[in-house]
Each structure stands twice: as C-alpha cells, then as structure tokens.
C-alpha atoms as a PDB file:
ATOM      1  CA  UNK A   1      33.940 -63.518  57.102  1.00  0.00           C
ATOM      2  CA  UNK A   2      30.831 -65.836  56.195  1.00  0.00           C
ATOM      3  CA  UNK A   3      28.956 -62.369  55.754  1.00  0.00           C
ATOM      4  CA  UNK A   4      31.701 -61.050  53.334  1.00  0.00           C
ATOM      5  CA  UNK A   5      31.350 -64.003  51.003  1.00  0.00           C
ATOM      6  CA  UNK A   6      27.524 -63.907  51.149  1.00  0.00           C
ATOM      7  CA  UNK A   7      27.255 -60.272  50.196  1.00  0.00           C
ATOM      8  CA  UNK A   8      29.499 -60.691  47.097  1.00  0.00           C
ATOM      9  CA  UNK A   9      27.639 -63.755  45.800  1.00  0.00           C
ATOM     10  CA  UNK A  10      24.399 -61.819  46.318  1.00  0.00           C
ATOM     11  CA  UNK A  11      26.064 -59.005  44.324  1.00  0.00           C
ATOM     12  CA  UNK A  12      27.446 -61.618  41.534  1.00  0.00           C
ATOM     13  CA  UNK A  13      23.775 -63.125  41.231  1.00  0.00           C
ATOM     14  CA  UNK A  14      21.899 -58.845  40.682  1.00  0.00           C
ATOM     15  CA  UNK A  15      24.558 -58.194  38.036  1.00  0.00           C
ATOM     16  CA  UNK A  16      23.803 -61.519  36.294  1.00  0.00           C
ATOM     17  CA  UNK A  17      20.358 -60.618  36.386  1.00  0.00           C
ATOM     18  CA  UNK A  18      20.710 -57.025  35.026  1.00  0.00           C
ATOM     19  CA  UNK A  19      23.557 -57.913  32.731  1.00  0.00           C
ATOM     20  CA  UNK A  20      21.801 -57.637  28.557  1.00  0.00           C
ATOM     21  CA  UNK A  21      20.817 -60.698  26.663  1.00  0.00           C
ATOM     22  CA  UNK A  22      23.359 -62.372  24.223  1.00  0.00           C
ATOM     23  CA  UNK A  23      22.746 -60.904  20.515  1.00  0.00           C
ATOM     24  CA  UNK A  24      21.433 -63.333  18.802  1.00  0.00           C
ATOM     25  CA  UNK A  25      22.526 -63.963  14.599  1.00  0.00           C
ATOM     26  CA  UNK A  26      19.094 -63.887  12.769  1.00  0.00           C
ATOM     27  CA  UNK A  27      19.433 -66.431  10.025  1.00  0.00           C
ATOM     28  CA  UNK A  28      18.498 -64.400   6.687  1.00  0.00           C
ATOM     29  CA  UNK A  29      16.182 -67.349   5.476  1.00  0.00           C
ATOM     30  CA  UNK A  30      14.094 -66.889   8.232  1.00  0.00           C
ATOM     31  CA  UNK A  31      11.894 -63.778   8.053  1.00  0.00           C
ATOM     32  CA  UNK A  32      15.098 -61.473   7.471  1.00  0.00           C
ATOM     33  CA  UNK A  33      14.298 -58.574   4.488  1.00  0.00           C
ATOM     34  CA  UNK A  34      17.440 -57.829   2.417  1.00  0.00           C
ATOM     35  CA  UNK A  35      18.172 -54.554   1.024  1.00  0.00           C
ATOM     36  CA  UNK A  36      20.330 -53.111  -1.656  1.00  0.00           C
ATOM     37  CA  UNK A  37      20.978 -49.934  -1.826  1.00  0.00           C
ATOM     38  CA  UNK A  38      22.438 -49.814  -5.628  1.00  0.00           C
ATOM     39  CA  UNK A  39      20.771 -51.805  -7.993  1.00  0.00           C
ATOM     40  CA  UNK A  40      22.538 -54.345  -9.654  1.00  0.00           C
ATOM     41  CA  UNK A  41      22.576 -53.005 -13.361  1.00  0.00           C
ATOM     42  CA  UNK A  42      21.495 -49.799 -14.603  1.00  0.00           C
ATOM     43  CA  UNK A  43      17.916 -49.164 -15.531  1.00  0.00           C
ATOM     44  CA  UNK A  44      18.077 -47.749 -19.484  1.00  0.00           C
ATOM     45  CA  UNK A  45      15.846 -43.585 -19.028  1.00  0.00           C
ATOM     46  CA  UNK A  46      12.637 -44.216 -20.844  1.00  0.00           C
ATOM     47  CA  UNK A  47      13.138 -41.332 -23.390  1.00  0.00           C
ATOM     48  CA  UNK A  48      16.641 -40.346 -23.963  1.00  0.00           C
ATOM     49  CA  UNK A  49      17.399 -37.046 -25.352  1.00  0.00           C
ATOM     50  CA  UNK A  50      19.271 -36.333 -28.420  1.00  0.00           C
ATOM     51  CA  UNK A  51      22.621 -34.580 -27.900  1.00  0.00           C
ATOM     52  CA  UNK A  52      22.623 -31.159 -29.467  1.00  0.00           C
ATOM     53  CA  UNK A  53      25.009 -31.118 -32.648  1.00  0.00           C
ATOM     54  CA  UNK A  54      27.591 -28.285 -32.178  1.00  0.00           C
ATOM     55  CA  UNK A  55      27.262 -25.229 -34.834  1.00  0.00           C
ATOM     56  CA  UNK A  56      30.323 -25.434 -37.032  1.00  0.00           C
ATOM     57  CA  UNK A  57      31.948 -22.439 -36.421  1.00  0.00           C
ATOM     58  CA  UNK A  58      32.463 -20.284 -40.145  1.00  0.00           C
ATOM     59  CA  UNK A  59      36.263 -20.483 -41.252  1.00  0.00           C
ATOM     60  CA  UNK A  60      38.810 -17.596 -41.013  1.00  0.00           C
ATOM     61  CA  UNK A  61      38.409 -14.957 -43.813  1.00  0.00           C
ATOM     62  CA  UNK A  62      34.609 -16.898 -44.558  1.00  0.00           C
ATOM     63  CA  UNK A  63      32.206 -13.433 -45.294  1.00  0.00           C
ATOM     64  CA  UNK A  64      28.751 -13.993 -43.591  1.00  0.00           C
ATOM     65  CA  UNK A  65      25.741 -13.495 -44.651  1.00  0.00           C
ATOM     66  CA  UNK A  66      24.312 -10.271 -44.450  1.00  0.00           C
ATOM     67  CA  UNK A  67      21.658  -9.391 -41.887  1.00  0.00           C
ATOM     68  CA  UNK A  68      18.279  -9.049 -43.555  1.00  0.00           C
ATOM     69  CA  UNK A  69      17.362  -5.457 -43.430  1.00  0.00           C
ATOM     70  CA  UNK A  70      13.610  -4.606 -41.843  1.00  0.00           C
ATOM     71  CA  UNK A  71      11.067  -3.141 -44.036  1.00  0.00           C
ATOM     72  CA  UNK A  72      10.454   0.549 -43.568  1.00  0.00           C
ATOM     73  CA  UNK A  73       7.033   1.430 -41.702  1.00  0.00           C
ATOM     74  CA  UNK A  74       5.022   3.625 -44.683  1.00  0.00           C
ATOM     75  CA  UNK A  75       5.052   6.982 -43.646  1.00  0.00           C
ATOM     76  CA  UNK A  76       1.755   8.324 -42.133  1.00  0.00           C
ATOM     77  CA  UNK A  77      -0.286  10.035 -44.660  1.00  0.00           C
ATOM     78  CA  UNK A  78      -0.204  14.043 -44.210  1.00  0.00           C
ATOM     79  CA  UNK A  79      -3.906  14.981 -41.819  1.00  0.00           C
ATOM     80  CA  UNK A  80      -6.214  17.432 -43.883  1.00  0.00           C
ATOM     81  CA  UNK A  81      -7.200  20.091 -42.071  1.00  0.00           C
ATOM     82  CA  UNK A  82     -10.474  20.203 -40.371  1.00  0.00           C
ATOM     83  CA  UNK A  83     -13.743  21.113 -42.092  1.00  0.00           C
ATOM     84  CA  UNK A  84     -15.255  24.416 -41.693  1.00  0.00           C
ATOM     85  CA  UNK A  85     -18.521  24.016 -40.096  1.00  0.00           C
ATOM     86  CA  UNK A  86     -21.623  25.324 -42.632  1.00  0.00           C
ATOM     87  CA  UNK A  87     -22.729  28.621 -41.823  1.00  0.00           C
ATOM     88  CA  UNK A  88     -19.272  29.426 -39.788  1.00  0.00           C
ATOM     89  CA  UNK A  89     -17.599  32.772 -41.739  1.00  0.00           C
ATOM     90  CA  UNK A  90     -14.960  34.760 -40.791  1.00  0.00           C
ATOM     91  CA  UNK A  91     -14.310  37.885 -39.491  1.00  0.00           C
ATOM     92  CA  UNK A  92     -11.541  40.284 -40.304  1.00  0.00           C
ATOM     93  CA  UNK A  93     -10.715  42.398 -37.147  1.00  0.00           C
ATOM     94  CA  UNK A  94     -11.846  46.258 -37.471  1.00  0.00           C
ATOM     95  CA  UNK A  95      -8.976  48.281 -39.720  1.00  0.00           C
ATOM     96  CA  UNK A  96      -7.736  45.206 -41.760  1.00  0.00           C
ATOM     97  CA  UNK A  97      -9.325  45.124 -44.516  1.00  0.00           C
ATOM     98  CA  UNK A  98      -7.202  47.425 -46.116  1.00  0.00           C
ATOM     99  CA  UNK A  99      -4.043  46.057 -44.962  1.00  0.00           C
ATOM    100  CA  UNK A 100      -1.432  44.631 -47.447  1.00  0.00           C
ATOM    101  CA  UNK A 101       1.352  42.314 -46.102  1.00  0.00           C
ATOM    102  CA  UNK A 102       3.455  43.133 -49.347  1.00  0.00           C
ATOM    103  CA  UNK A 103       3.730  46.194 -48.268  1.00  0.00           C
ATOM    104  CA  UNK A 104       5.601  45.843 -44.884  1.00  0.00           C
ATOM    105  CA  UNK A 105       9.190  46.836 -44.906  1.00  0.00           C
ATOM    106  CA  UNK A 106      11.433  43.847 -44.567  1.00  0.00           C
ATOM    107  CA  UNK A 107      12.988  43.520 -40.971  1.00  0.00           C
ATOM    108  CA  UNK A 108       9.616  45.706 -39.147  1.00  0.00           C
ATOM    109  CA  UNK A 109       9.654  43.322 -36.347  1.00  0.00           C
ATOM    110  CA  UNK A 110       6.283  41.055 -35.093  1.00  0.00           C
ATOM    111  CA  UNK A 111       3.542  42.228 -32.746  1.00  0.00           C
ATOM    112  CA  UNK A 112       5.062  40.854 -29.379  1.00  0.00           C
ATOM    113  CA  UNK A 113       9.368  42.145 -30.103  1.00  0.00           C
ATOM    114  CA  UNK A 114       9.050  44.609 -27.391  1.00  0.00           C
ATOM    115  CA  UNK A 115      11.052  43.547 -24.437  1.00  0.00           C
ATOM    116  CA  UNK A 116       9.701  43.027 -21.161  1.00  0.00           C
ATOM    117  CA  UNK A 117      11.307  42.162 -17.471  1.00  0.00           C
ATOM    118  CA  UNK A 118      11.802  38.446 -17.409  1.00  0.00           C
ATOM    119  CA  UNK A 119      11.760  38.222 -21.112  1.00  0.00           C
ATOM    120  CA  UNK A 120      13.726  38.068 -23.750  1.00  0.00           C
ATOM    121  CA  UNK A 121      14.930  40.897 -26.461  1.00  0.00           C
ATOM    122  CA  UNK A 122      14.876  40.757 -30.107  1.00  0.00           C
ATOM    123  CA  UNK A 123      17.587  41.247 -32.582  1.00  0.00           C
ATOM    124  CA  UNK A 124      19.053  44.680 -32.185  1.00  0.00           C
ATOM    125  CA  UNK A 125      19.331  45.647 -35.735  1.00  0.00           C
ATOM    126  CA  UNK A 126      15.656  45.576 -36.702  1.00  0.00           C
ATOM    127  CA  UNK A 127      13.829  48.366 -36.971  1.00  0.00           C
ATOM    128  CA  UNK A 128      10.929  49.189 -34.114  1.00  0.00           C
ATOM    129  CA  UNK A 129       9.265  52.002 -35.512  1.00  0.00           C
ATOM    130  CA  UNK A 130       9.934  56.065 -35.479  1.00  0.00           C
ATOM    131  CA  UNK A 131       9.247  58.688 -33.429  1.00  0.00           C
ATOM    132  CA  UNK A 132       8.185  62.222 -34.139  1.00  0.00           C
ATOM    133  CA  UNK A 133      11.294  63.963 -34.805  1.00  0.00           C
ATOM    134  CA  UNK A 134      13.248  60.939 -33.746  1.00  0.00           C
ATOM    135  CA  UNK A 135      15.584  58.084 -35.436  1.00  0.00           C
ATOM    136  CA  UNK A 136      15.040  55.045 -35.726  1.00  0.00           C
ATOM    137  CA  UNK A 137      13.222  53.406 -32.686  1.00  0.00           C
ATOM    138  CA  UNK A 138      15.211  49.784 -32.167  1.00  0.00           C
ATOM    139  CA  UNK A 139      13.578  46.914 -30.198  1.00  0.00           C
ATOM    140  CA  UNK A 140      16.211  46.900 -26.600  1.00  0.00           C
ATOM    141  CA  UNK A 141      17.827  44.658 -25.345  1.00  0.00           C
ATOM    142  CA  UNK A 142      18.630  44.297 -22.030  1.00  0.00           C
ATOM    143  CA  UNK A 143      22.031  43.834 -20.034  1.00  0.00           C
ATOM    144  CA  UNK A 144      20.507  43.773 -16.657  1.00  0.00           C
ATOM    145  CA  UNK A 145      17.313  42.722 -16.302  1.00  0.00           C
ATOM    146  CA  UNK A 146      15.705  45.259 -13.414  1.00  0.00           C
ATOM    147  CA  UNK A 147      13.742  43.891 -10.650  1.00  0.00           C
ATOM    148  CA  UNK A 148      10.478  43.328  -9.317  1.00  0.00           C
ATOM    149  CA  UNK A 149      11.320  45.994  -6.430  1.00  0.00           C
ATOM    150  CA  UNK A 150      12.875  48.570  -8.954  1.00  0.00           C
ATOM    151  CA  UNK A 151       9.776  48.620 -10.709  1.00  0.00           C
ATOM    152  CA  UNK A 152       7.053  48.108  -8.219  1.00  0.00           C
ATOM    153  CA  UNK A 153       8.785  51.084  -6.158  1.00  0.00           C
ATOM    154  CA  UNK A 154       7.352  53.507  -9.190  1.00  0.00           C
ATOM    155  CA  UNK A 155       3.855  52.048  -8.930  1.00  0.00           C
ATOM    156  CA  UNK A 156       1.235  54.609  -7.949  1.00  0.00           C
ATOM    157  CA  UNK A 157      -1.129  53.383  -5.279  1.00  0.00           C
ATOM    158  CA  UNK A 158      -4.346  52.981  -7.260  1.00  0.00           C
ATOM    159  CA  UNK A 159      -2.190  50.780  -9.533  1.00  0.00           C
ATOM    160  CA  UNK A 160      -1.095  47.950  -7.298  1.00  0.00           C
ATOM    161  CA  UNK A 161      -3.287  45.681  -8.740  1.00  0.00           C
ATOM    162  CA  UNK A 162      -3.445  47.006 -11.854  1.00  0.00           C
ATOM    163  CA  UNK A 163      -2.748  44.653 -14.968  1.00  0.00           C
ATOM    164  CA  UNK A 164      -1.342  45.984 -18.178  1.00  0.00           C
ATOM    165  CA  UNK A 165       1.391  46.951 -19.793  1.00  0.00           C
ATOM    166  CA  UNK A 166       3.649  50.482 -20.534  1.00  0.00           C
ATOM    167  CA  UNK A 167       6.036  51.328 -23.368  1.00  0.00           C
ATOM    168  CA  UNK A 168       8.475  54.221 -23.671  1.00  0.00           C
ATOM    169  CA  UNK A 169      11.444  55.238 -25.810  1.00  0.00           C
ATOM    170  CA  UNK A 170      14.899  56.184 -24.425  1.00  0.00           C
ATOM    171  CA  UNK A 171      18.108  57.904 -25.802  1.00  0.00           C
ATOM    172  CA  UNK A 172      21.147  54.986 -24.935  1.00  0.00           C
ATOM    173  CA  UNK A 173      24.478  56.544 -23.354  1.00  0.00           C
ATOM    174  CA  UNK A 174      27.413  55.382 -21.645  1.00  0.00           C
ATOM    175  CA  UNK A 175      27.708  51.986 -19.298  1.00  0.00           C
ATOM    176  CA  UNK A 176      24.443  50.926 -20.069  1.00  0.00           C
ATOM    177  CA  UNK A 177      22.232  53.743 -19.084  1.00  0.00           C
ATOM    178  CA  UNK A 178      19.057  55.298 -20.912  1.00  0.00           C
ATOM    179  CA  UNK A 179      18.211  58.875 -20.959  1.00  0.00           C
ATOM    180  CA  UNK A 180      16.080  61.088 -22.188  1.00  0.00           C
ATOM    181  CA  UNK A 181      13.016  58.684 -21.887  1.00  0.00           C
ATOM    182  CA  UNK A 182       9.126  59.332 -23.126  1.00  0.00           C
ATOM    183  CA  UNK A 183       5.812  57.676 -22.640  1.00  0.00           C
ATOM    184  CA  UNK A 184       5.054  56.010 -25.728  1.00  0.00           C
ATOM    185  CA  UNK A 185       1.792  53.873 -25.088  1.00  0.00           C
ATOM    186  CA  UNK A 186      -0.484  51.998 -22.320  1.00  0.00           C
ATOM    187  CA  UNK A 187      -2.546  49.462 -21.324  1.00  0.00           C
ATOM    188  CA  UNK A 188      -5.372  50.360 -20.031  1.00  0.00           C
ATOM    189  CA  UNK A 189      -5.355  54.044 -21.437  1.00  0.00           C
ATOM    190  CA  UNK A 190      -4.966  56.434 -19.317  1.00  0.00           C
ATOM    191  CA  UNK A 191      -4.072  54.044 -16.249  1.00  0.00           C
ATOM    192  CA  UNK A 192      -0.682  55.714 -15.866  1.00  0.00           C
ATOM    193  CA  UNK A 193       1.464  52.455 -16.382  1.00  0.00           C
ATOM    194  CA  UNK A 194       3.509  54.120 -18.709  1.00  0.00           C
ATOM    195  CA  UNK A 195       4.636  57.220 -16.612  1.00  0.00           C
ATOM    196  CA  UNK A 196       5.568  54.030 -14.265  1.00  0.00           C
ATOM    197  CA  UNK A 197       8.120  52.575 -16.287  1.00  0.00           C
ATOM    198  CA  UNK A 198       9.436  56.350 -17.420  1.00  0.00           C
ATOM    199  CA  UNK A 199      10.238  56.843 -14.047  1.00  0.00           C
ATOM    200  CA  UNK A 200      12.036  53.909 -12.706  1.00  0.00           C
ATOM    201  CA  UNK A 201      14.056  53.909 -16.477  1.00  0.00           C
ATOM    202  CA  UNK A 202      17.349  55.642 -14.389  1.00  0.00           C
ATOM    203  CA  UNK A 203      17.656  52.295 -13.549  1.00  0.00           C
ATOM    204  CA  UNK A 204      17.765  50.094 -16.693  1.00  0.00           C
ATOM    205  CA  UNK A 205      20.542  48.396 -18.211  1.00  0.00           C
ATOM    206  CA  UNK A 206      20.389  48.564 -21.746  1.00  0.00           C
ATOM    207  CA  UNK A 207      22.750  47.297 -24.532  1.00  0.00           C
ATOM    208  CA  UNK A 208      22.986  49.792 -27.465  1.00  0.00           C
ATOM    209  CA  UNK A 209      21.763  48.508 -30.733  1.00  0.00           C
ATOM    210  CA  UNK A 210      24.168  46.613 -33.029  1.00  0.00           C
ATOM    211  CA  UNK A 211      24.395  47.988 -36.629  1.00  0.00           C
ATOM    212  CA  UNK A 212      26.820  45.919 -39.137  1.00  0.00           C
ATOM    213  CA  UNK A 213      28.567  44.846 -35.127  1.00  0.00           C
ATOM    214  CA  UNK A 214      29.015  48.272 -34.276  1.00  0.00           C
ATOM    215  CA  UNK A 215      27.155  49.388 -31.279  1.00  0.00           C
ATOM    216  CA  UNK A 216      25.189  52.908 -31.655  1.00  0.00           C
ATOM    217  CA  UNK A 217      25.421  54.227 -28.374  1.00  0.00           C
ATOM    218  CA  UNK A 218      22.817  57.362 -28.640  1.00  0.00           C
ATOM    219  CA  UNK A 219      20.144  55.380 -30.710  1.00  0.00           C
ATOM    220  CA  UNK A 220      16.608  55.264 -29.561  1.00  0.00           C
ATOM    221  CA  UNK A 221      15.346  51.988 -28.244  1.00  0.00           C
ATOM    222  CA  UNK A 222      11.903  51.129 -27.300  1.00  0.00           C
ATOM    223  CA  UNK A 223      11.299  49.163 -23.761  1.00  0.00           C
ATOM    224  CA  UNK A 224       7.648  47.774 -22.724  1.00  0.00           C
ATOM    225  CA  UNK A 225       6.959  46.448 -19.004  1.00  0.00           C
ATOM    226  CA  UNK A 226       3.997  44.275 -17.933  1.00  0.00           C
ATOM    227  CA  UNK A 227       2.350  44.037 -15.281  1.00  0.00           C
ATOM    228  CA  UNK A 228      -0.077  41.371 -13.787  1.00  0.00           C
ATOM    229  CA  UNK A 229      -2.065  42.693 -11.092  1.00  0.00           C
ATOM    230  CA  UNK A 230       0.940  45.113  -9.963  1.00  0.00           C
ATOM    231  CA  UNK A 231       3.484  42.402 -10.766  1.00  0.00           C
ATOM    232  CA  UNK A 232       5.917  43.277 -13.541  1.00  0.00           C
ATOM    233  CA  UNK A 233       6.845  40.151 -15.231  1.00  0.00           C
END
C-alpha cells in the first residue's frame, strides 16, 4: 500500500514538471510593438483625376452634322509610251506592204478563229473563207470535243512527236456528224498532219452554223487540230 502511494506522488511530481509554463500578459508599455491594420483617417491620392464629363447625347429629331467627305486621290497621269531606241526601224513582214485593212470584208474572222481540241469556237455566223467550188467556209464549233485517243489513233508513226497543226473542211449532216471532209492546210508542209485529222473527222461532233438562229445543216465548216509533239491540244 506504501508503494501505491509512492508511485502516484512520483507520477504527480513528472507531470508537474512537464506540465507548460503559465502565459504570461506582456504589459504593452514595456517593449510591446502595436499594430494597426487600417489607418486611422484616409490618406488624400497625391494627384486625383478629373472625372470624365458625359457627352450630352443630341435630342430626338436633332439632324447631325454631316460626315466630312475625304478628298479624292488625283488620278494617275496616263504613261507615254516608251521611246524608240535611235537607229531601231521597223520591219513589215514579207507580202504586207500591199495590204489594206479597209479593204477586209466586215465579219472575215482573226488569224487564230479556227477551232482546235481543248479550245474554244468562234461565232458561227462569220464567214471563214471559200473553197474552190464550195460555199461559204464557217469557223465550227464543236458539240463534243474529241479526244486525245480519237485523234492520236490517226497519227502515222513518223509523226508521234511531230508538232504542228492540220486544217480541213467538212460538209455538216444530221446529229452532229461531218462528211465529206478535205485537207485544207499544214504545219509543217508536207508532214501529213492534215490527212491526220481528215481521217479521224467520222468522229467529230460538230454544231451546224447559225444564220439569223437558224442552223444550216449542210454548210461547210472549217476545223484545225494541233499538235505538240504528237499531243493534240
């Protein structure tokens, strides 16, 4: 029993021992810093800003102002030509010296009218010339454009690579078809180009001329094909 009561005042004196300090009060007149976290009075901005004044708004049935119109840029002043250098001259091609414009028919179409695969026809009522014995020749027009295979099928050997062109004149008939069909003219002479396009013509699709909106089926139309290096364009 002695034991008993000599282990619990052993055990009252350790936790007295390990028990904290009292807190103690610090008295705020000796050493203790106060702080304020919101000053007492405002402190006035060194430079205040002006408030912006609103913009009256204009009153209801007021007219504004008008806009102010930009001045117009000048216009650029039209480029002269460029000199001809001294000692340049010109040269008329061989055959034109004696050649008159004023004297072309009206409607005779341009160098260049003639249709080719891939491009595109000129106005079916002009006039394209006349052959021997023949009506009118008219520029044509086509409906189907043929293909590269159609034409290259006609191609002689030696001419695979051949660049140039062929013209010929056909007879229009029925559905499109040409008949009748010549070798007009080639490029190079003599090359053959033209019996090319003669004979893959069964297979062209040509509209007839177009005379006051009438088609002429039986007029004479002329058709040119070129070719660069065996490729009809």
């Amino acid at each position: 029993m002695l034991l008993v009561v000599i282990l619990h005042v052993l055990l009252l004196l350790l936790l007295w021992k390990l028990a904290p300090s009292p807190m103690r009060i610090l008295d705020p007149k000796r050493g203790a810093i106060e702080v304020r976290l919101l000053p007492n009075e405002p402190t006035p901005s060194p430079n205040p800003q002006p408030r912006e004044k609103p913009t009256p708004e204009p009153a209801a049935g007021a007219q504004q102002p008008p806009a102010p119109v930009p001045p117009r840029a000048p216009a650029p002043a039209p480029s002269s030509p460029p000199p001809v250098p001294k000692g340049y001259s010109f040269k008329l091609m061989e055959g034109m010296e004696k050649f008159d414009l004023s004297q072309l028919p009206r409607g005779t179409p341009s160098a260049g009218t003639d249709l080719a695969a891939g491009a595109s026809g000129a106005p079916s009522e002009l006039e394209g010339g006349k052959i021997p014995g023949r009506e009118r020749l008219f520029p044509a027009q086509w409906q189907r454009k043929p293909t590269r295979a159609e034409l290259s099928a006609y191609l002689p050997r030696g001419l695979r690579a051949a660049t140039g062109w062929g013209m010929i004149a056909c007879r229009t008939i029925e559905n499109y078809r040409v008949d009748d069909c010549e070798e007009l003219e080639q490029s190079p002479a003599g090359s053959g180009l033209a019996g090319a396009v003669r004979q893959a013509a069964w297979q062209f699709r040509v509209m007839p001329p177009r005379v006051g909106g009438r088609p002429l089926v039986g007029a004479w139309v002329r058709i040119r094909i070129d070719y660069t290096q065996g490729v009809p364009e």
